[in-house]
PDB file of N, CA and C in Angstrom:
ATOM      1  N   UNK A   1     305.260  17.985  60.674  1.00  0.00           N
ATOM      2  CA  UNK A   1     303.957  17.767  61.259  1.00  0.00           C
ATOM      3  C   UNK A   1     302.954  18.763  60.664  1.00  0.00           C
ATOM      4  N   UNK A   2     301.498  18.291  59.993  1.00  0.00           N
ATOM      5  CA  UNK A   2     300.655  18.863  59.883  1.00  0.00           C
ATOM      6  C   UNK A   2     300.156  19.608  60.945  1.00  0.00           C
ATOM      7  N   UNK A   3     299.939  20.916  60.700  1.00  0.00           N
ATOM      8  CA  UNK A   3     299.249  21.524  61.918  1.00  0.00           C
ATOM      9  C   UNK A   3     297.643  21.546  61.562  1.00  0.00           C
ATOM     10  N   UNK A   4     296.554  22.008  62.334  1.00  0.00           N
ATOM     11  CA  UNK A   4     295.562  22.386  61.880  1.00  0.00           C
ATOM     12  C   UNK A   4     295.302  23.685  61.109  1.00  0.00           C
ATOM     13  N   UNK A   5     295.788  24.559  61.444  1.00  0.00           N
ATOM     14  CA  UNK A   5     295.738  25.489  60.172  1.00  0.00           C
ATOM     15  C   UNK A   5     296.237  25.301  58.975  1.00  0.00           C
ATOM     16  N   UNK A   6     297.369  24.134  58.891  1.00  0.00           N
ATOM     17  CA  UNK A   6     297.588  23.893  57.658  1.00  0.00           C
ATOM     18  C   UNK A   6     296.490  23.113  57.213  1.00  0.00           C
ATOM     19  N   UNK A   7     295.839  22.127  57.854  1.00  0.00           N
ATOM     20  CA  UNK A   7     294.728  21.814  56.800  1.00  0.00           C
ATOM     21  C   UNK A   7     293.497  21.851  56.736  1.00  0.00           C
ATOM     22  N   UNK A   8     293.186  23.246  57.373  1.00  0.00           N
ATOM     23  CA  UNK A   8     292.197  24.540  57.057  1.00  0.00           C
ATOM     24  C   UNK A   8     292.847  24.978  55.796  1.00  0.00           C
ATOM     25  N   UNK A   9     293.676  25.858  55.984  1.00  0.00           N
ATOM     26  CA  UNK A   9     294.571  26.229  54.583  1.00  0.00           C
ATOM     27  C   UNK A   9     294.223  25.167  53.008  1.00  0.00           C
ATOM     28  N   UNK A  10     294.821  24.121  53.356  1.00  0.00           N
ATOM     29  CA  UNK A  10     294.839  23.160  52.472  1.00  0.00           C
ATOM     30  C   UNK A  10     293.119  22.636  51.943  1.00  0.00           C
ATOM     31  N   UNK A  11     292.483  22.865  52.795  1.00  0.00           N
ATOM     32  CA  UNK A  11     290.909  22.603  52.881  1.00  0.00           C
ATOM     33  C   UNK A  11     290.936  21.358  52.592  1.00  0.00           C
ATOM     34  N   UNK A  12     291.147  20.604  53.833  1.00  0.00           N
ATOM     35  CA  UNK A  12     290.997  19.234  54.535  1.00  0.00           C
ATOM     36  C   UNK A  12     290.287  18.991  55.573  1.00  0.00           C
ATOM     37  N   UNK A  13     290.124  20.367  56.010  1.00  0.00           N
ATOM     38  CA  UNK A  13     288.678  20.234  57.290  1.00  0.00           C
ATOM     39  C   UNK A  13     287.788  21.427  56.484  1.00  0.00           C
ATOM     40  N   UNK A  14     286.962  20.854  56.548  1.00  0.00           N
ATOM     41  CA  UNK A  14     285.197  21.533  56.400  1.00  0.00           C
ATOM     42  C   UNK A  14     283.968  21.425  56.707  1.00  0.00           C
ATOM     43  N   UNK A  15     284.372  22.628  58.361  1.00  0.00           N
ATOM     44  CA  UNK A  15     283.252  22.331  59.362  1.00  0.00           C
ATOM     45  C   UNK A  15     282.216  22.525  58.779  1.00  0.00           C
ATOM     46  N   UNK A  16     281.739  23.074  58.029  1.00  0.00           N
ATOM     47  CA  UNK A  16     280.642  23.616  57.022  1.00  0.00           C
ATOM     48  C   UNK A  16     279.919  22.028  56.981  1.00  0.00           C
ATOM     49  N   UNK A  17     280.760  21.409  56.104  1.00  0.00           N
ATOM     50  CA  UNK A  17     280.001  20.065  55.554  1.00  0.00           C
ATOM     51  C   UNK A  17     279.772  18.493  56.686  1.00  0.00           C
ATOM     52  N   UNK A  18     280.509  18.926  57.694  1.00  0.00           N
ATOM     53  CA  UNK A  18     280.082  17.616  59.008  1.00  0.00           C
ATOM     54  C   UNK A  18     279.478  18.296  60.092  1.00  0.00           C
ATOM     55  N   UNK A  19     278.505  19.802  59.362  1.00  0.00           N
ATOM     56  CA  UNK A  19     277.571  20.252  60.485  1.00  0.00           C
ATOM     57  C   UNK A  19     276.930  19.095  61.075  1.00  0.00           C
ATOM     58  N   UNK A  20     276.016  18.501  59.842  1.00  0.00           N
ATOM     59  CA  UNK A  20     274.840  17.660  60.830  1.00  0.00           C
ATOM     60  C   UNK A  20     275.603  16.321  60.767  1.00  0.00           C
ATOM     61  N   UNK A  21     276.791  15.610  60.544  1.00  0.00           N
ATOM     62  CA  UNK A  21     276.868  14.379  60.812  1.00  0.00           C
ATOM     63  C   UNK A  21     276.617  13.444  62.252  1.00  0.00           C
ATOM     64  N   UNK A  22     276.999  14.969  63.135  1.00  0.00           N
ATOM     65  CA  UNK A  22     276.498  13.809  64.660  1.00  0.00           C
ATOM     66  C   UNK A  22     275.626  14.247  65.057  1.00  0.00           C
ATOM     67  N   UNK A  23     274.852  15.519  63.929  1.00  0.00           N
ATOM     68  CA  UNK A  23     273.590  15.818  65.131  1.00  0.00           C
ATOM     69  C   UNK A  23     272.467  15.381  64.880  1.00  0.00           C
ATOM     70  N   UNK A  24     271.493  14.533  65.278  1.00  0.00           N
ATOM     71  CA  UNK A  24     270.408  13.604  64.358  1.00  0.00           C
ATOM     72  C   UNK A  24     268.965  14.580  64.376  1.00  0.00           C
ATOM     73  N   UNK A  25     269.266  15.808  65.284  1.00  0.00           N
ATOM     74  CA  UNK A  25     267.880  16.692  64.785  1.00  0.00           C
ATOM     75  C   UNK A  25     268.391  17.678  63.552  1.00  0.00           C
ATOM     76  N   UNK A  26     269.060  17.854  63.330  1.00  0.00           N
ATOM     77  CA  UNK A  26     269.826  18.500  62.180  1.00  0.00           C
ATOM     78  C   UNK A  26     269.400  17.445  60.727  1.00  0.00           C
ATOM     79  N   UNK A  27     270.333  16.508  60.905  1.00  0.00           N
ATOM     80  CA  UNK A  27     270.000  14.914  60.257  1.00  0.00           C
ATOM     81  C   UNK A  27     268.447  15.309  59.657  1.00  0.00           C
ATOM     82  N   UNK A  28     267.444  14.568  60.722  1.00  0.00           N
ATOM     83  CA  UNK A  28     266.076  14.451  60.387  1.00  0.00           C
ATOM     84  C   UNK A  28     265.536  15.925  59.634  1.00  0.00           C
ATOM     85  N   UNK A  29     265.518  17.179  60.063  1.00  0.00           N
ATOM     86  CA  UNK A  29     265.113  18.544  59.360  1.00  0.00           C
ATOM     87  C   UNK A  29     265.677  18.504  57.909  1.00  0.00           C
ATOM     88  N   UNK A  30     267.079  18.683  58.141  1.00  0.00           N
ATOM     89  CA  UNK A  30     267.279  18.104  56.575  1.00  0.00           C
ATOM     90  C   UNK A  30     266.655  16.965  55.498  1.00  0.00           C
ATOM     91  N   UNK A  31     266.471  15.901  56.095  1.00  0.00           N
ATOM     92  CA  UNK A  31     265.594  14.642  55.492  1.00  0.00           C
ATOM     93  C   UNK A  31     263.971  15.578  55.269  1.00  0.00           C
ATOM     94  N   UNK A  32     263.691  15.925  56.405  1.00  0.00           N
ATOM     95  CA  UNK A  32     261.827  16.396  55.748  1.00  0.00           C
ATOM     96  C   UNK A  32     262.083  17.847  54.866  1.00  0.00           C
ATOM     97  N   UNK A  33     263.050  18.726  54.980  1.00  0.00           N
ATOM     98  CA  UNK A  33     262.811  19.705  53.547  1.00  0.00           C
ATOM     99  C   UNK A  33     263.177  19.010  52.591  1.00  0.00           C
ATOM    100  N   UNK A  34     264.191  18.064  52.246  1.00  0.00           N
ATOM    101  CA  UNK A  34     263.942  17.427  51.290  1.00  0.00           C
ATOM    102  C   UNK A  34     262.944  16.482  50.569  1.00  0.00           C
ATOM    103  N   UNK A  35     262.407  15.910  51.619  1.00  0.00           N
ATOM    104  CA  UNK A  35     260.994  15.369  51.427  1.00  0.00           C
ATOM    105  C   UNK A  35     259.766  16.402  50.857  1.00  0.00           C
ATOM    106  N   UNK A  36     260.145  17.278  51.397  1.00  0.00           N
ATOM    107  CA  UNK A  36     258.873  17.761  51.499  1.00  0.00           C
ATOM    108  C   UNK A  36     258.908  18.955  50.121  1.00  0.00           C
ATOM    109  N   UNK A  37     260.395  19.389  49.944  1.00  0.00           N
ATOM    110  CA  UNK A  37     260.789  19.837  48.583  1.00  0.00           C
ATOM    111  C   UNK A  37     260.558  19.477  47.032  1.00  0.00           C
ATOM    112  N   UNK A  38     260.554  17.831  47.270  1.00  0.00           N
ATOM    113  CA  UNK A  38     260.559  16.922  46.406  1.00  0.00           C
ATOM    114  C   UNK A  38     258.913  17.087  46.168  1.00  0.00           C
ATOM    115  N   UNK A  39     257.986  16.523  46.769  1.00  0.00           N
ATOM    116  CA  UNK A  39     256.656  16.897  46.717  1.00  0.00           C
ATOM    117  C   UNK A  39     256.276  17.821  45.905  1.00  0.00           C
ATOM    118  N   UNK A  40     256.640  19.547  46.550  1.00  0.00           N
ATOM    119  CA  UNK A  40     256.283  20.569  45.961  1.00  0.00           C
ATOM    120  C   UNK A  40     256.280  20.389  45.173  1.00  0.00           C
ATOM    121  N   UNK A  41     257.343  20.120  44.275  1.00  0.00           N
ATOM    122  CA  UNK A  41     258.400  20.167  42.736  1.00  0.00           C
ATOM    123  C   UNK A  41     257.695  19.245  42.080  1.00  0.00           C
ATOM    124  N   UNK A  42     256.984  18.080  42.705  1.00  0.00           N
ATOM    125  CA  UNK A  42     256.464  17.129  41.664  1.00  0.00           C
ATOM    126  C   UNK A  42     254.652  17.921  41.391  1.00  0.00           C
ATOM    127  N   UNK A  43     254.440  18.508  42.003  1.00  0.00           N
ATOM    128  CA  UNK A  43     252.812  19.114  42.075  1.00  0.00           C
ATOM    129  C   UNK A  43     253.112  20.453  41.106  1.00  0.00           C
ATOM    130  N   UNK A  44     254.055  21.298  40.648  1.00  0.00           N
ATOM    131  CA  UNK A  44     254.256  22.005  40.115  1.00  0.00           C
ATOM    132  C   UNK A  44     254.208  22.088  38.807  1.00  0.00           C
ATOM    133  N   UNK A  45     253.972  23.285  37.820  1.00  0.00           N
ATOM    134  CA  UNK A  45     254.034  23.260  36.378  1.00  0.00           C
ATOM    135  C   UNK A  45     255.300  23.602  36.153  1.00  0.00           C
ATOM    136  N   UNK A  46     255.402  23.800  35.070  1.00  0.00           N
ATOM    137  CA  UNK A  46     256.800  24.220  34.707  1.00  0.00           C
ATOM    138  C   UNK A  46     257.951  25.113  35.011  1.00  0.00           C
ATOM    139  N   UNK A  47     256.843  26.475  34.656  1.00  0.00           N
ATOM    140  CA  UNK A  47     257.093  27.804  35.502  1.00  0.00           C
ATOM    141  C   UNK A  47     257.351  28.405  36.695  1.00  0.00           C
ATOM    142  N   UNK A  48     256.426  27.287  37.607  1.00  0.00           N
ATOM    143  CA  UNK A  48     256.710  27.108  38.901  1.00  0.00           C
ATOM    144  C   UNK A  48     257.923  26.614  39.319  1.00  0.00           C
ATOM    145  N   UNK A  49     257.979  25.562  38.910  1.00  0.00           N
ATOM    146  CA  UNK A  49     259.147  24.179  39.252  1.00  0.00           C
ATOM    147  C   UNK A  49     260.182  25.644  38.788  1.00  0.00           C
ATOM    148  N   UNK A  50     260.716  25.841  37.973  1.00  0.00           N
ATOM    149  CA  UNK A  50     261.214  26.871  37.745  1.00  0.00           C
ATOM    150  C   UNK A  50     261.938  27.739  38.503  1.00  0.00           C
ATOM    151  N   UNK A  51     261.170  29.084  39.212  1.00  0.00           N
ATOM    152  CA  UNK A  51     260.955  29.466  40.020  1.00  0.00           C
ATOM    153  C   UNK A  51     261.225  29.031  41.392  1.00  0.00           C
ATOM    154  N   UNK A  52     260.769  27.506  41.643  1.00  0.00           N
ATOM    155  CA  UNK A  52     261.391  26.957  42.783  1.00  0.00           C
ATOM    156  C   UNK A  52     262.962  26.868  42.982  1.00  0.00           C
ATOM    157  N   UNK A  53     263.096  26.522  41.796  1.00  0.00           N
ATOM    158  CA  UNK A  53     264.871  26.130  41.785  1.00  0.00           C
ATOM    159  C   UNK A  53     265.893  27.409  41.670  1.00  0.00           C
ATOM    160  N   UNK A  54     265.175  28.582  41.565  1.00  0.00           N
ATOM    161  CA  UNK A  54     266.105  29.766  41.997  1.00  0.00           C
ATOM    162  C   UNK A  54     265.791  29.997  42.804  1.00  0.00           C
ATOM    163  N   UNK A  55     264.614  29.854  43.965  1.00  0.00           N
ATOM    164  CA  UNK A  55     264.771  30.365  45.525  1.00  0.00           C
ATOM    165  C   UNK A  55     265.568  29.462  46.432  1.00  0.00           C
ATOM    166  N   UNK A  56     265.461  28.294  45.689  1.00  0.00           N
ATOM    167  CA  UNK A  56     266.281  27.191  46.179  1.00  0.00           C
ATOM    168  C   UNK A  56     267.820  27.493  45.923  1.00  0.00           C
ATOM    169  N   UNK A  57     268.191  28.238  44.780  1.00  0.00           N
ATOM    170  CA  UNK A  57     269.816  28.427  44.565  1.00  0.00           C
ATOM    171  C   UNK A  57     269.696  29.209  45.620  1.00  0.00           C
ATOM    172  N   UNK A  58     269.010  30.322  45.717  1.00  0.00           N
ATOM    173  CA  UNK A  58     269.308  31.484  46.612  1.00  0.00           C
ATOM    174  C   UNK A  58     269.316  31.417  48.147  1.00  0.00           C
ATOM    175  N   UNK A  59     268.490  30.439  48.339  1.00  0.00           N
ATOM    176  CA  UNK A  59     269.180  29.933  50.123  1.00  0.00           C
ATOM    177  C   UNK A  59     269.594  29.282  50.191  1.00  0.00           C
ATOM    178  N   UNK A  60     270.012  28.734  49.500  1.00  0.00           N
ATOM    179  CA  UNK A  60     271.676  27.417  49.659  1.00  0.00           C
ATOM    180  C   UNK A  60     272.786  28.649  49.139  1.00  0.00           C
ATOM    181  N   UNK A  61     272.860  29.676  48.762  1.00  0.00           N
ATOM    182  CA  UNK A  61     273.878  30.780  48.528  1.00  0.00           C
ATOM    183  C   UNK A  61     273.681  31.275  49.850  1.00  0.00           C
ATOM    184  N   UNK A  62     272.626  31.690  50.119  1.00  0.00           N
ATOM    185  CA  UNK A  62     272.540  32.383  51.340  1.00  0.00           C
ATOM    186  C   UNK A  62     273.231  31.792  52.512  1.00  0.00           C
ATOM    187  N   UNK A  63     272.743  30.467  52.863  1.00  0.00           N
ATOM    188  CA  UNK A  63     273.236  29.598  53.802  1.00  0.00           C
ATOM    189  C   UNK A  63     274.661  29.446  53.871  1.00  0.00           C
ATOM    190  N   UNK A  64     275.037  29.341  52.894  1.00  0.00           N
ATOM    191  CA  UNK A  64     276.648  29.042  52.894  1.00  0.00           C
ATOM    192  C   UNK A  64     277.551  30.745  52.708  1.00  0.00           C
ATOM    193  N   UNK A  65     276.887  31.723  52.439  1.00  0.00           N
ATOM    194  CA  UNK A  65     277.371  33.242  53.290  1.00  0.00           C
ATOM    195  C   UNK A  65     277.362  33.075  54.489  1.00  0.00           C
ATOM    196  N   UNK A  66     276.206  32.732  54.865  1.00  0.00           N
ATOM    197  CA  UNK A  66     276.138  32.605  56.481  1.00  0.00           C
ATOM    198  C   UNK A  66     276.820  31.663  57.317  1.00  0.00           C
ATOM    199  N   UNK A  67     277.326  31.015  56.798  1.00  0.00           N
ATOM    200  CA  UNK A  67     278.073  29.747  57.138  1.00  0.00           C
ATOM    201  C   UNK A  67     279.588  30.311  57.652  1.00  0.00           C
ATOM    202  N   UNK A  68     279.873  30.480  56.275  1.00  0.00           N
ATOM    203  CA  UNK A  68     281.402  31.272  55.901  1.00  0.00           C
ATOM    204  C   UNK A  68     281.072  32.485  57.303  1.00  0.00           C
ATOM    205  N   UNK A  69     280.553  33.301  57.353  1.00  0.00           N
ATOM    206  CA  UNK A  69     280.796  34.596  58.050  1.00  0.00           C
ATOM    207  C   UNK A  69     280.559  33.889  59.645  1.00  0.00           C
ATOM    208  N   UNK A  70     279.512  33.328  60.129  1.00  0.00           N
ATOM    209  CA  UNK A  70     279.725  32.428  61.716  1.00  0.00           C
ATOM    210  C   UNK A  70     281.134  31.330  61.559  1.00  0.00           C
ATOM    211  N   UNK A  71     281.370  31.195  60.738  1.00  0.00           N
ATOM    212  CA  UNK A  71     282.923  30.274  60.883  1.00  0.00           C
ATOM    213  C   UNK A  71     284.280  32.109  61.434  1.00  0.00           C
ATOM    214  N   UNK A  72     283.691  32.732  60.357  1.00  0.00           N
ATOM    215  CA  UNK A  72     284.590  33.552  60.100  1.00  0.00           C
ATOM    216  C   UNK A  72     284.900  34.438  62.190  1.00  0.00           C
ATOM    217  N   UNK A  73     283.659  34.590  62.042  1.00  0.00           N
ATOM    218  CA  UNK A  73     283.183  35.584  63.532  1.00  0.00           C
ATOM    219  C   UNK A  73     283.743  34.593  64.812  1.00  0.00           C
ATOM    220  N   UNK A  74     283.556  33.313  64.911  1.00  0.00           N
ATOM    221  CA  UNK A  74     283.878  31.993  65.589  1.00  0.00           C
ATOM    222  C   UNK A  74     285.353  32.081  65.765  1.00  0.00           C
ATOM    223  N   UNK A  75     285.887  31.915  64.756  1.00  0.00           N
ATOM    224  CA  UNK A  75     287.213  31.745  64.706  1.00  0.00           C
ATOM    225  C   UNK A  75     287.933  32.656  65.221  1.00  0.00           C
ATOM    226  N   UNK A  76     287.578  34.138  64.922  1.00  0.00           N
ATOM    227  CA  UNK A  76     288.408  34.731  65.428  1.00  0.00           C
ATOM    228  C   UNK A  76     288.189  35.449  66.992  1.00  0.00           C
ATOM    229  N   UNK A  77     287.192  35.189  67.103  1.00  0.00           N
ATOM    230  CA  UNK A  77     286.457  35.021  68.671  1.00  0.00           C
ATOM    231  C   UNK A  77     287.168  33.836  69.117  1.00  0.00           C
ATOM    232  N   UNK A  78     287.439  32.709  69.095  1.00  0.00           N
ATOM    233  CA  UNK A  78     288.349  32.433  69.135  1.00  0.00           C
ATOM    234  C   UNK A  78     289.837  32.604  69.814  1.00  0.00           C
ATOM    235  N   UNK A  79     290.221  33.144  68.746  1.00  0.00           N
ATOM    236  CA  UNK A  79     292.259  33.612  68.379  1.00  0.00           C
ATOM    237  C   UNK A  79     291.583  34.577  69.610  1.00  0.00           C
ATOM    238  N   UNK A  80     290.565  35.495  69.909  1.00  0.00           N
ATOM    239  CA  UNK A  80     290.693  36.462  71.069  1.00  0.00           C
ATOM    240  C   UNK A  80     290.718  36.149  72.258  1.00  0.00           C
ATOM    241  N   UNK A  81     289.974  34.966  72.309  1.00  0.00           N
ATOM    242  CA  UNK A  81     290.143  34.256  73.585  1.00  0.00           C
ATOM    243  C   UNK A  81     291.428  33.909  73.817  1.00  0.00           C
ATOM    244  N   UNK A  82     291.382  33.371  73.210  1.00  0.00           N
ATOM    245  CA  UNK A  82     293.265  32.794  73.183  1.00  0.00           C
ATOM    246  C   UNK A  82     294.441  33.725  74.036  1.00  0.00           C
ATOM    247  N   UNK A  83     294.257  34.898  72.962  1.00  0.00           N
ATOM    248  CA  UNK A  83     295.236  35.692  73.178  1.00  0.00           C
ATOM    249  C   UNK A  83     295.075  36.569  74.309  1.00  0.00           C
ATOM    250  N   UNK A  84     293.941  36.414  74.870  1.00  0.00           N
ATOM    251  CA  UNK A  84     293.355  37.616  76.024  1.00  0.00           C
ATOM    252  C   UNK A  84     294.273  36.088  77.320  1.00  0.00           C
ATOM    253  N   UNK A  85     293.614  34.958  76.905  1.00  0.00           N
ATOM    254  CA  UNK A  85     294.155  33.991  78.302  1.00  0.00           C
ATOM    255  C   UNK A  85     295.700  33.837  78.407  1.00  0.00           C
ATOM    256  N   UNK A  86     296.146  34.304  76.706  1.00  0.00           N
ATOM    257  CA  UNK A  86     298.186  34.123  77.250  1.00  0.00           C
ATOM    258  C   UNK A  86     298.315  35.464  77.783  1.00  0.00           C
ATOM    259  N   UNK A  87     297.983  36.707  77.510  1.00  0.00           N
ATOM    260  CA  UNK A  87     298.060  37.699  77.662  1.00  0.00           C
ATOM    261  C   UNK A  87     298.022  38.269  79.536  1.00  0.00           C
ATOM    262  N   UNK A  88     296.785  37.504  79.789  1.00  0.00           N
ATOM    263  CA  UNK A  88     296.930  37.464  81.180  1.00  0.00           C
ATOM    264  C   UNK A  88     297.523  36.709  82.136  1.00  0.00           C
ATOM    265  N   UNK A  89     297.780  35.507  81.292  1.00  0.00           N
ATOM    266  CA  UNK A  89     298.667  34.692  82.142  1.00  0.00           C
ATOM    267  C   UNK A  89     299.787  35.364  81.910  1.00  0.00           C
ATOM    268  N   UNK A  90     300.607  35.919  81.498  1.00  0.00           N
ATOM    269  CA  UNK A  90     301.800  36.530  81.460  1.00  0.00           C
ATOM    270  C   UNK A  90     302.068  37.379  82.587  1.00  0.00           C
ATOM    271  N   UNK A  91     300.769  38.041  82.534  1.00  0.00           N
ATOM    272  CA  UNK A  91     300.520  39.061  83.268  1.00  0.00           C
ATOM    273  C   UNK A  91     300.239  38.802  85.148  1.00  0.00           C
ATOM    274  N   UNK A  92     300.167  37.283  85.210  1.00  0.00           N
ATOM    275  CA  UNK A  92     300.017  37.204  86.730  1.00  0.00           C
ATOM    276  C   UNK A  92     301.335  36.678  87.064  1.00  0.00           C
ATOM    277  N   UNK A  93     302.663  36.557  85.928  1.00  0.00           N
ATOM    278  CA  UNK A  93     303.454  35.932  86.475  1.00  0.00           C
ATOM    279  C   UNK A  93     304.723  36.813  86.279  1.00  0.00           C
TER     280      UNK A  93
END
């Protein structure tokens, strides 16, 4: 039997990438920076356009640090919960 940490491990789940699939205000925000990204980029010169596309690498790097480290902090907040509720249940019995 597959467990779920095995396919975390295996990287078969990636909460990262079905953030916004059920959330439709997530959904829509995403749709207008891209809209509205696209715009910029077409009104731009070269240098600019440029320029756009490394602040653009740099918070999609950023975002996905931040991603990774609230998965990271989550998770093991988490395993503490966990282990604090067997821990005490042991402990009332």
């Amino acid at each position: 039997m597959v467990t779920t940490i095995d396919e975390l491990w295996y990287g078969n789940i990636h909460p990262a990438k079905t953030l916004g699939e059920s959330d439709e205000e997530i959904k829509q925000l995403e749709n207008l920076i891209q809209h509205n990204y696209d715009i910029l980029r077409e009104q731009l010169e070269k240098a600019a356009e440029e320029r756009l596309e490394k602040y653009k690498d740099a918070v999609e790097e950023y975002i996905q640090l931040s991603n990774k480290s609230a998965f990271a902090e989550g998770f093991s907040l988490g395993v503490r919960l966990v282990t604090e509720s067997v821990m005490l249940g042991r402990n009332k019995t």
